[in-house]
Protein backbone atom coordinates (compact mmCIF):
# COMPACT_ATOMS: atom_id res chain seq x y z
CA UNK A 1 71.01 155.25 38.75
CA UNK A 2 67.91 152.81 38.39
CA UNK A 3 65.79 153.97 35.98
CA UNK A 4 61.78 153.42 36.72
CA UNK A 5 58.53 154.42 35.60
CA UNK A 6 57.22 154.86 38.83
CA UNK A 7 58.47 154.35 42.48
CA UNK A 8 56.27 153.63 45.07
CA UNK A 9 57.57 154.58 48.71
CA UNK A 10 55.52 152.17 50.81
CA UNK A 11 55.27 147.95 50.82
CA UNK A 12 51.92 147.66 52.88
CA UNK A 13 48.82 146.66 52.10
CA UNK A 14 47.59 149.32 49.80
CA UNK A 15 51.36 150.56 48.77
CA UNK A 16 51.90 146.39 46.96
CA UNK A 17 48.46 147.09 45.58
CA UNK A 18 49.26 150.26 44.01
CA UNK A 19 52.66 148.94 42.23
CA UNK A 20 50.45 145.62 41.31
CA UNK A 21 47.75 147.72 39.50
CA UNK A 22 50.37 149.81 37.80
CA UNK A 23 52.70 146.59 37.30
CA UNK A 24 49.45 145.35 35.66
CA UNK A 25 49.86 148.05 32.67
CA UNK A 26 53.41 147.09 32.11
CA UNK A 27 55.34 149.95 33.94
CA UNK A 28 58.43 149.43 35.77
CA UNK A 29 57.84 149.68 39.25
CA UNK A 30 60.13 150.05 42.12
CA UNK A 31 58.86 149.29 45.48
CA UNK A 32 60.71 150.89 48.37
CA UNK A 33 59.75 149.11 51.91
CA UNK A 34 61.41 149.21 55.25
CA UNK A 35 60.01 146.05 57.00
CA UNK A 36 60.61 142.87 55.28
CA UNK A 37 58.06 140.38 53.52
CA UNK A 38 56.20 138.92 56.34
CA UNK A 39 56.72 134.98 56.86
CA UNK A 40 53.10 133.20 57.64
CA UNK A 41 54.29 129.96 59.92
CA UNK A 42 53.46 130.69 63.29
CA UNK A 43 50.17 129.56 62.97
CA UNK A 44 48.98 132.51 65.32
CA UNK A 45 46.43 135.01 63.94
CA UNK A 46 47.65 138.78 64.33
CA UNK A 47 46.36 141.91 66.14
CA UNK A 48 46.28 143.73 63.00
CA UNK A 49 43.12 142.88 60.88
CA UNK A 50 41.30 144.78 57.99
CA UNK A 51 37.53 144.23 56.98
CA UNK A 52 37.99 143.83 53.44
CA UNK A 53 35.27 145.42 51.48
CA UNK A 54 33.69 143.11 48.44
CA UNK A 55 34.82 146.07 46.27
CA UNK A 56 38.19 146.19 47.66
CA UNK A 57 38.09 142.08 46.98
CA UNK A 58 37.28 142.58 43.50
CA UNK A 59 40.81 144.64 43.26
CA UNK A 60 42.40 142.11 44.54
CA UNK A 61 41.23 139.52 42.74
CA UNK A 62 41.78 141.52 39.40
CA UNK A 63 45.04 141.35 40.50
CA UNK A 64 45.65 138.09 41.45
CA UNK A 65 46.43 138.23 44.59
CA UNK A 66 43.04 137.38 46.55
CA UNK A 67 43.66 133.33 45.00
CA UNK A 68 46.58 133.71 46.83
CA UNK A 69 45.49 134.18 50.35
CA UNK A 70 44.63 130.83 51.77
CA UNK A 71 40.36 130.60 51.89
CA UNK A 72 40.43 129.05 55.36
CA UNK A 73 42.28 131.85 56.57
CA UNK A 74 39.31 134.15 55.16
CA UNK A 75 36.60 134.74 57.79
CA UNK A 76 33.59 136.35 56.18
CA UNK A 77 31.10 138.49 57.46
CA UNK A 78 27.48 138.25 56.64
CA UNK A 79 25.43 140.32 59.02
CA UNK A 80 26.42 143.42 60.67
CA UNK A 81 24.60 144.51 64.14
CA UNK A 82 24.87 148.03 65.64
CA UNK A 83 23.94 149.36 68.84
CA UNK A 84 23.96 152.19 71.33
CA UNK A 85 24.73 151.71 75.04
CA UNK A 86 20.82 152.71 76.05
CA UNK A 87 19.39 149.60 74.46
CA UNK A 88 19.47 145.89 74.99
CA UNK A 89 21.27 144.08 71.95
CA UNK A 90 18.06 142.43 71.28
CA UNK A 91 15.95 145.75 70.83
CA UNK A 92 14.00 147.31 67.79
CA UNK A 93 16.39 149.85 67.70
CA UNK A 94 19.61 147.56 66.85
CA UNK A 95 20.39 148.46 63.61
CA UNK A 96 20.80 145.25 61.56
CA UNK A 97 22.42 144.75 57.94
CA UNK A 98 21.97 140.93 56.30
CA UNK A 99 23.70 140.49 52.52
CA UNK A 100 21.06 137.82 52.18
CA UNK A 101 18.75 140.78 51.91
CA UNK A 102 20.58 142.05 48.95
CA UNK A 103 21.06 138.71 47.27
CA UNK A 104 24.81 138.68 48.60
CA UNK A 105 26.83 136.01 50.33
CA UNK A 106 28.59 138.10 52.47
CA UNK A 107 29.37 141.73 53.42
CA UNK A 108 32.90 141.16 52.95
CA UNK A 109 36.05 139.34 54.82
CA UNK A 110 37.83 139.74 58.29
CA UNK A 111 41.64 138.94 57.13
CA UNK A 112 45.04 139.01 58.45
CA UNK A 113 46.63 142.59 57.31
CA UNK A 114 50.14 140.66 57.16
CA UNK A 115 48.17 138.03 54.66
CA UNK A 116 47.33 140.54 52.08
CA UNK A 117 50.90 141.89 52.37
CA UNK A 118 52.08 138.06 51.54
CA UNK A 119 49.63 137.42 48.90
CA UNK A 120 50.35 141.16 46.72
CA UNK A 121 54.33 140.33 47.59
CA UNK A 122 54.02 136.50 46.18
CA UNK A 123 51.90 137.65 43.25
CA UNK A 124 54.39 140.68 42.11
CA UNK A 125 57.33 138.20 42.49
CA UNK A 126 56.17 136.40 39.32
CA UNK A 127 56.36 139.91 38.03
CA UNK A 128 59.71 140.86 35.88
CA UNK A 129 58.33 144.21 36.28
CA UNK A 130 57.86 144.93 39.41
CA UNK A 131 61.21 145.03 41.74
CA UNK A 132 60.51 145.05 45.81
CA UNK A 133 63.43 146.97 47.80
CA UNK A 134 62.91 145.35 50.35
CA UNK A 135 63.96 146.30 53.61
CA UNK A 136 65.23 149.95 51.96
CA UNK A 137 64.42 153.58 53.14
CA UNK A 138 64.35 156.65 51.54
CA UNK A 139 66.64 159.12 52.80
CA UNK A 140 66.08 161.83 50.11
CA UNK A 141 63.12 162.51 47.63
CA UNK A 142 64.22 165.36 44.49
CA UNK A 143 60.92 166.44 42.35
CA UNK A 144 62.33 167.77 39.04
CA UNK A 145 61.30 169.05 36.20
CA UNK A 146 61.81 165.73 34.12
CA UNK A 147 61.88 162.91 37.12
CA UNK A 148 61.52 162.13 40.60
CA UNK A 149 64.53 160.81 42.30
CA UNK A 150 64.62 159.05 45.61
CA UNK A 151 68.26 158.26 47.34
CA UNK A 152 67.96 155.18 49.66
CA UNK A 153 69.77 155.43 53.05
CA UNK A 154 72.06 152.74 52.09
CA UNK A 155 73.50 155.32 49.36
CA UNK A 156 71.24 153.60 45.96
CA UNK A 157 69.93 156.24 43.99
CA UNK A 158 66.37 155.78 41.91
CA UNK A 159 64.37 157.50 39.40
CA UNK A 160 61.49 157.57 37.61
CA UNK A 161 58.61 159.53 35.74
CA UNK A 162 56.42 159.47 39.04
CA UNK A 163 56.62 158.42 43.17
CA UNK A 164 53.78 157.29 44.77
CA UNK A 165 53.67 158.18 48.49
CA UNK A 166 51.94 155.15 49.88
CA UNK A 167 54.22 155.10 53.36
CA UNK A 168 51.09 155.55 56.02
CA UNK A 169 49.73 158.11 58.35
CA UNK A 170 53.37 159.50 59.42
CA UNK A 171 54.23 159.43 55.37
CA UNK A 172 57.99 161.13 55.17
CA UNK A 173 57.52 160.82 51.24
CA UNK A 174 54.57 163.20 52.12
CA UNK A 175 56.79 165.49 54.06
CA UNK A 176 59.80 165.84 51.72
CA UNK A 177 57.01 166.93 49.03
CA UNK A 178 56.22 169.67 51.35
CA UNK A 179 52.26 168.34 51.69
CA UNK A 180 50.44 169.80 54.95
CA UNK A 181 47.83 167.77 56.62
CA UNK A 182 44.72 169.11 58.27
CA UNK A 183 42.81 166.78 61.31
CA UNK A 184 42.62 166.50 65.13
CA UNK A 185 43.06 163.94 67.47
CA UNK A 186 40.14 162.15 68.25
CA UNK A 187 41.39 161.83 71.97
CA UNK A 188 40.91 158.59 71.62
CA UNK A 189 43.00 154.87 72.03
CA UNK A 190 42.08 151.32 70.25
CA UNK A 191 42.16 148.42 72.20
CA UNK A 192 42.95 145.89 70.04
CA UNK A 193 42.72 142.27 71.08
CA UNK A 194 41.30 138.34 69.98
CA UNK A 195 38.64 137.11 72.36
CA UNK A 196 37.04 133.46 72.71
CA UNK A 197 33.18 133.64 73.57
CA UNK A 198 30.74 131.16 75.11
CA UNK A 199 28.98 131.65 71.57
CA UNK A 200 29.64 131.50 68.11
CA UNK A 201 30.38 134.76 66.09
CA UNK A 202 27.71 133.63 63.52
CA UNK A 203 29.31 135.47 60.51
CA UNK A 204 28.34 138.29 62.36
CA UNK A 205 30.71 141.61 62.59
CA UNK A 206 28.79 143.39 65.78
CA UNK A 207 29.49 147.28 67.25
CA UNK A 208 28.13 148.52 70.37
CA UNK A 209 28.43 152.49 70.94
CA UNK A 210 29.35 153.17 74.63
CA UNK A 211 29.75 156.88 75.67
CA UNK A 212 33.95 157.13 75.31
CA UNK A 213 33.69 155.14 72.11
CA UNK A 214 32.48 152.11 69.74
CA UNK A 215 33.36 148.62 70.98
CA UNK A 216 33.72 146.27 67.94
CA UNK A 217 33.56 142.11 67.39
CA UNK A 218 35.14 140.77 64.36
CA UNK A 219 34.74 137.29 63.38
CA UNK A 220 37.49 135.40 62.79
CA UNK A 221 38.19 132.32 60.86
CA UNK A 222 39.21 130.10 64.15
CA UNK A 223 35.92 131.04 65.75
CA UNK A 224 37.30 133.99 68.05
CA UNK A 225 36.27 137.68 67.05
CA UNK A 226 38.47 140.45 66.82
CA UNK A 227 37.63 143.25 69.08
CA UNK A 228 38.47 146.86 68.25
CA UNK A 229 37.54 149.05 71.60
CA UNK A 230 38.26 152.87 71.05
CA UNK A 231 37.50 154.80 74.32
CA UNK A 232 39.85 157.28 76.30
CA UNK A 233 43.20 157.46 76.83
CA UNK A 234 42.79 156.97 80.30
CA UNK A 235 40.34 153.83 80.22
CA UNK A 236 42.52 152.32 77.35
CA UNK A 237 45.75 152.53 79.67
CA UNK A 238 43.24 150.97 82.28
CA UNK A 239 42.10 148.20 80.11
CA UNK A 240 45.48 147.27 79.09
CA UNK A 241 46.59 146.95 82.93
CA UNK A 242 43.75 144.36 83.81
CA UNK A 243 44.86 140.70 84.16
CA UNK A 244 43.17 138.33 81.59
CA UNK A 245 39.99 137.89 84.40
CA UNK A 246 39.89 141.39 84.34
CA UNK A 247 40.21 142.49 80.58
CA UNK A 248 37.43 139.26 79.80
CA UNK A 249 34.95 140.72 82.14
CA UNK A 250 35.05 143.92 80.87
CA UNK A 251 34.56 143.06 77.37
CA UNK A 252 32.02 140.95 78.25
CA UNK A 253 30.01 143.76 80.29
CA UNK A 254 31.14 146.37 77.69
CA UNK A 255 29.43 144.00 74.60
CA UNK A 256 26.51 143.47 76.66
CA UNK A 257 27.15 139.72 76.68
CA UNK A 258 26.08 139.85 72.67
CA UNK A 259 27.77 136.49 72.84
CA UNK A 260 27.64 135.36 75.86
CA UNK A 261 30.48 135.38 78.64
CA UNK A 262 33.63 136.25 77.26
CA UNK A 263 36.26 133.65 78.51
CA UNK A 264 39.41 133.86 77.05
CA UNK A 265 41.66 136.69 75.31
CA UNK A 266 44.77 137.42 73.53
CA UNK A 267 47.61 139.64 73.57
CA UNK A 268 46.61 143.29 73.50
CA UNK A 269 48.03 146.23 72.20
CA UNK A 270 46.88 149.90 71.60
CA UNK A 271 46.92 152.83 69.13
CA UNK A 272 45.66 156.46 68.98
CA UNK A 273 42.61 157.52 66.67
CA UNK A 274 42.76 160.81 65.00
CA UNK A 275 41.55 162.33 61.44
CA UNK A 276 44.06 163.23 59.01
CA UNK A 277 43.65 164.68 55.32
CA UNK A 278 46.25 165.91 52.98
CA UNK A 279 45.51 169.62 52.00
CA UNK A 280 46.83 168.41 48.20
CA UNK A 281 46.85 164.91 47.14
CA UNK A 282 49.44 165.51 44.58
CA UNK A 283 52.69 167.36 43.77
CA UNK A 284 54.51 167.45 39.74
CA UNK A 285 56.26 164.01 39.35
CA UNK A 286 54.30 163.38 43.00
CA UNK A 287 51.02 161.56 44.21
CA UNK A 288 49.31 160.50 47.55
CA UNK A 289 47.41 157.39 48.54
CA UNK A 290 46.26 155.58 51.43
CA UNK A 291 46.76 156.67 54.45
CA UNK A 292 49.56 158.88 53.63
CA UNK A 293 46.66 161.18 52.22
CA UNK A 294 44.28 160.11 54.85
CA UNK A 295 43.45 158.78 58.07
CA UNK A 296 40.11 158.16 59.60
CA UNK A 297 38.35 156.75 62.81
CA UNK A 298 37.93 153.32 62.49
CA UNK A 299 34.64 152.63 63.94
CA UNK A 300 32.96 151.36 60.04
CA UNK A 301 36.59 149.15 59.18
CA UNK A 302 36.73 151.52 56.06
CA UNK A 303 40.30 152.48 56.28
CA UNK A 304 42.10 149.87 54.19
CA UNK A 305 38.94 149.67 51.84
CA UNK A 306 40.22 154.09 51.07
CA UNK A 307 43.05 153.44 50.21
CA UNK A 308 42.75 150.38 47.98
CA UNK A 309 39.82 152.45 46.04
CA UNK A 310 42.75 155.24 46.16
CA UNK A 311 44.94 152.38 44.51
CA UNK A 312 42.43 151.71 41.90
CA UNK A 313 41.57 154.96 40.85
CA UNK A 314 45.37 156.40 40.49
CA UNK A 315 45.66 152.82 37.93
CA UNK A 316 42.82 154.13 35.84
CA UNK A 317 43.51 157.71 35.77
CA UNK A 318 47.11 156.29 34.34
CA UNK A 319 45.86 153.56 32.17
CA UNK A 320 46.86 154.21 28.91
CA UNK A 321 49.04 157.52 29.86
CA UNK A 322 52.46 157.92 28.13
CA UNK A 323 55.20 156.81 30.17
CA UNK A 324 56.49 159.96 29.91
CA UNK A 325 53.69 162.00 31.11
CA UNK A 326 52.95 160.02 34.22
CA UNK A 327 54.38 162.35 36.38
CA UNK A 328 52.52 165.38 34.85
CA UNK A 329 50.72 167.67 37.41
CA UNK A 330 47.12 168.11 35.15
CA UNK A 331 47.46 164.34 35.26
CA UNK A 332 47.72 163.58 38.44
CA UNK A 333 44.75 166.60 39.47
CA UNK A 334 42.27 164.34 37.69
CA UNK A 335 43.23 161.62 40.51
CA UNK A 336 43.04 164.05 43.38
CA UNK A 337 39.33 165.01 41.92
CA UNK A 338 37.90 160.94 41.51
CA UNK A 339 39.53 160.41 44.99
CA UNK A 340 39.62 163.81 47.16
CA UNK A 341 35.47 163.83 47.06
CA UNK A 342 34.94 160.47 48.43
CA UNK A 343 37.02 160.26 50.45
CA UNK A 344 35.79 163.44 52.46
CA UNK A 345 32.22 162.44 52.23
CA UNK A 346 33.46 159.11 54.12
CA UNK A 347 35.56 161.09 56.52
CA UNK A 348 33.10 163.24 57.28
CA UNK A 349 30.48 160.43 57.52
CA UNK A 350 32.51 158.40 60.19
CA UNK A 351 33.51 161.85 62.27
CA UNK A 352 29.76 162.81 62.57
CA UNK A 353 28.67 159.32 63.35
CA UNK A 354 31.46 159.19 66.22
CA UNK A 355 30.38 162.66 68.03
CA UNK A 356 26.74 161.49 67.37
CA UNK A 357 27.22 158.29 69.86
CA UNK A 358 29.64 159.79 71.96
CA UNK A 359 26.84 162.60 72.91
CA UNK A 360 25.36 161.66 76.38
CA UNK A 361 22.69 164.45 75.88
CA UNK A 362 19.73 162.91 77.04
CA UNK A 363 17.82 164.71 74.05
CA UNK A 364 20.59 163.87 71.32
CA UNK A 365 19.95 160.18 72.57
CA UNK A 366 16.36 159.80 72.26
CA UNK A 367 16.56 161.41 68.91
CA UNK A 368 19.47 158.73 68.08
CA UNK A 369 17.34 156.00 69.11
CA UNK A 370 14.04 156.96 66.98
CA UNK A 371 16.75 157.74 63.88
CA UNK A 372 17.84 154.17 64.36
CA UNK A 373 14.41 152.22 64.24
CA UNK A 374 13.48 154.55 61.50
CA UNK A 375 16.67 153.97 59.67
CA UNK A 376 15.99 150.17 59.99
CA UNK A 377 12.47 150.12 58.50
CA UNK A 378 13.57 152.39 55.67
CA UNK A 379 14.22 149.17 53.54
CA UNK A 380 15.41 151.14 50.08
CA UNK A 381 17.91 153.75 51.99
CA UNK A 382 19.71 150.99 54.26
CA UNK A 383 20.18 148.41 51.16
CA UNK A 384 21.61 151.76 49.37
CA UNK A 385 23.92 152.37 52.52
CA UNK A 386 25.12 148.64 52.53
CA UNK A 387 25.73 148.46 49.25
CA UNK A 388 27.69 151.81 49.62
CA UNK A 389 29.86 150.72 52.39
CA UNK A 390 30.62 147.31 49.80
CA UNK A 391 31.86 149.83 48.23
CA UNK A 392 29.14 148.92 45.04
């Protein structure tokens, strides 16, 4: 039997984070993770990219792990520009956020998901703390009274005072604890691709609203952007089909040639949206975070930026909590109370704003437009909402 503090079922992004910021206090953490470390050499940038909040930086770099990711491999974002489909990407109505306007150099990064997995791995290897079982399943998860124990698949038995369900959207840690979700699917797919333009990205993260869904341009650090294109099912199966020619000409008609002609493009791949919130966030000797306890559309990139918030919040509810009582159920409530509220108001946020621009009402779109332009000139509410979605 290995003996823990706390076992965290989960080795992504915000799972590493989560042992890291409890490593931090000087428990013993166990890290339980299917897919191995990933290997950076291939000099290729991958599908999967977060936009990494300057809140969600700060973790990191309390951490040490944000040194670790290589600064030319960090693309940063300084202006965001959103649109709907009934207006030219030069209009009045474009909403428009600058972080020169708040005395900020940026709004926050485009990175690499498999790059913040590296960086948390390399940093909790100098840990003697902090073990990675990596690749290892669970097979089995036992609340008692005293301890949580988890039996691998390959037969290793593990417990500690606490598990920390931080295996994703599908979480089985989640399931074995008996935890019921409530959501919908958004009937919805993400196209996810790299594209080359005829322009430059100019530190600019842009987001047209078409009537089946958002079309999104990242910036990336080579001088591509990263396009994230939820629409239907149908048109997703469609735009994965196309030959390059194809595919490039429709992002470049569905972006409204914001940057020109679109002339090259990447591999593509696909995923289905839908919303996703754990009725309880915690269990005795159990606790929820990421996207284990909740999944939402992706159309503001605030996904990752959840769960690492989740990750810093379970730390300080801890901090300073006997190892003993780690585990304990009124301890773990006051997490699910600092967490469960945001969270919801963000959830709901980002499901209202997607049935807002998905309306084709004629009326709902006029009314869009004029709350857009008003928005803009209401200086004092959209430096609050920027600063918000920093996550200051």
């Amino acid at each position: 039997m290995n003996e823990y503090d706390v076992i965290v079922a989960g080795g992504g992004m915000v799972g590493l984070a989560t042992a890291l910021a409890l490593g931090r206090q000087g428990r013993r953490v166990a890290v339980v993770e299917p897919q191995p470390v990933p290997v950076i050499d291939d000099g290729r940038i991958e599908l999967r990219v977060s936009a990494v909040s300057r809140a969600s930086q700060a973790l990191l770099g309390r951490l040490g792990a944000w040194g670790s990711i290589e600064s030319a491999a960090l693309a940063a974002y300084r202006e965001m520009r959103v649109w709907d489909w009934q207006v030219p990407p030069d209009s009045a109505q474009v909403l428009s956020f600058d972080s020169a306007a708040i005395g900020e150099p940026e709004l926050g990064f485009i990175v690499e998901n498999r790059r913040i997995v590296a960086a948390l791995a390399r940093t909790i290897a100098a840990l003697d703390n902090i073990e990675l079982l990596v690749p290892a399943r669970a097979g089995s998860v036992e609340l008692g009274d005293d301890a949580a124990t988890v039996v691998l698949e390959d037969g290793r038995r593990l417990r500690a005072q606490l598990l920390v369900g931080a295996d994703g959207g599908r979480s089985q840690t989640r399931a074995m604890a008996g935890i019921e979700t409530r959501g919908w699917s958004y009937e919805q797919r993400a196209v996810v691709t790299h594209v080359t333009t005829a322009e430059g990205h100019r530190d600019t993260a842009f987001q047209r609203f078409l009537p089946e869904g958002p079309l999104a341009l990242l910036p990336l650090y080579d001088g591509r952007s990263s396009i994230v294109w939820s629409t239907t099912p149908e048109r997703a199966e469609e735009l994965l089909a196309l030959d390059d020619a194809g595919f490039v000409s429709a992002v470049t008609d569905g972006c409204d040639r914001v940057l020109g002609e679109v002339t090259d493009c990447d591999r593509r791949a696909a995923f289905p949206l839908h919303l996703s919130h754990a009725i309880d966030y915690c269990r005795s000797r159990f606790v929820l975070v990421g996207d284990a306890a909740h999944s939402v559309h992706p159309l503001a990139g605030q996904g990752v930026n959840l769960g690492f918030a989740d990750a810093a919040g379970l730390a300080d509810t801890l901090d300073g909590v006997s190892p003993r009582a780690l585990g304990d159920l009124a301890v773990l409530r006051r997490y699910e109370r600092a967490r469960k509220g945001d969270n919801l108001l963000m959830m709901g946020s980002l499901d209202a704003l997607n049935r807002l621009f998905r309306s084709d009402s004629e009326l709902v779109g006029r009314v869009r437009q004029t709350g857009l332009s008003l928005f803009n000139r209401l200086t004092p509410l959209k430096h609050a909402v920027i600063r918000r979605a920093m996550g200051g």
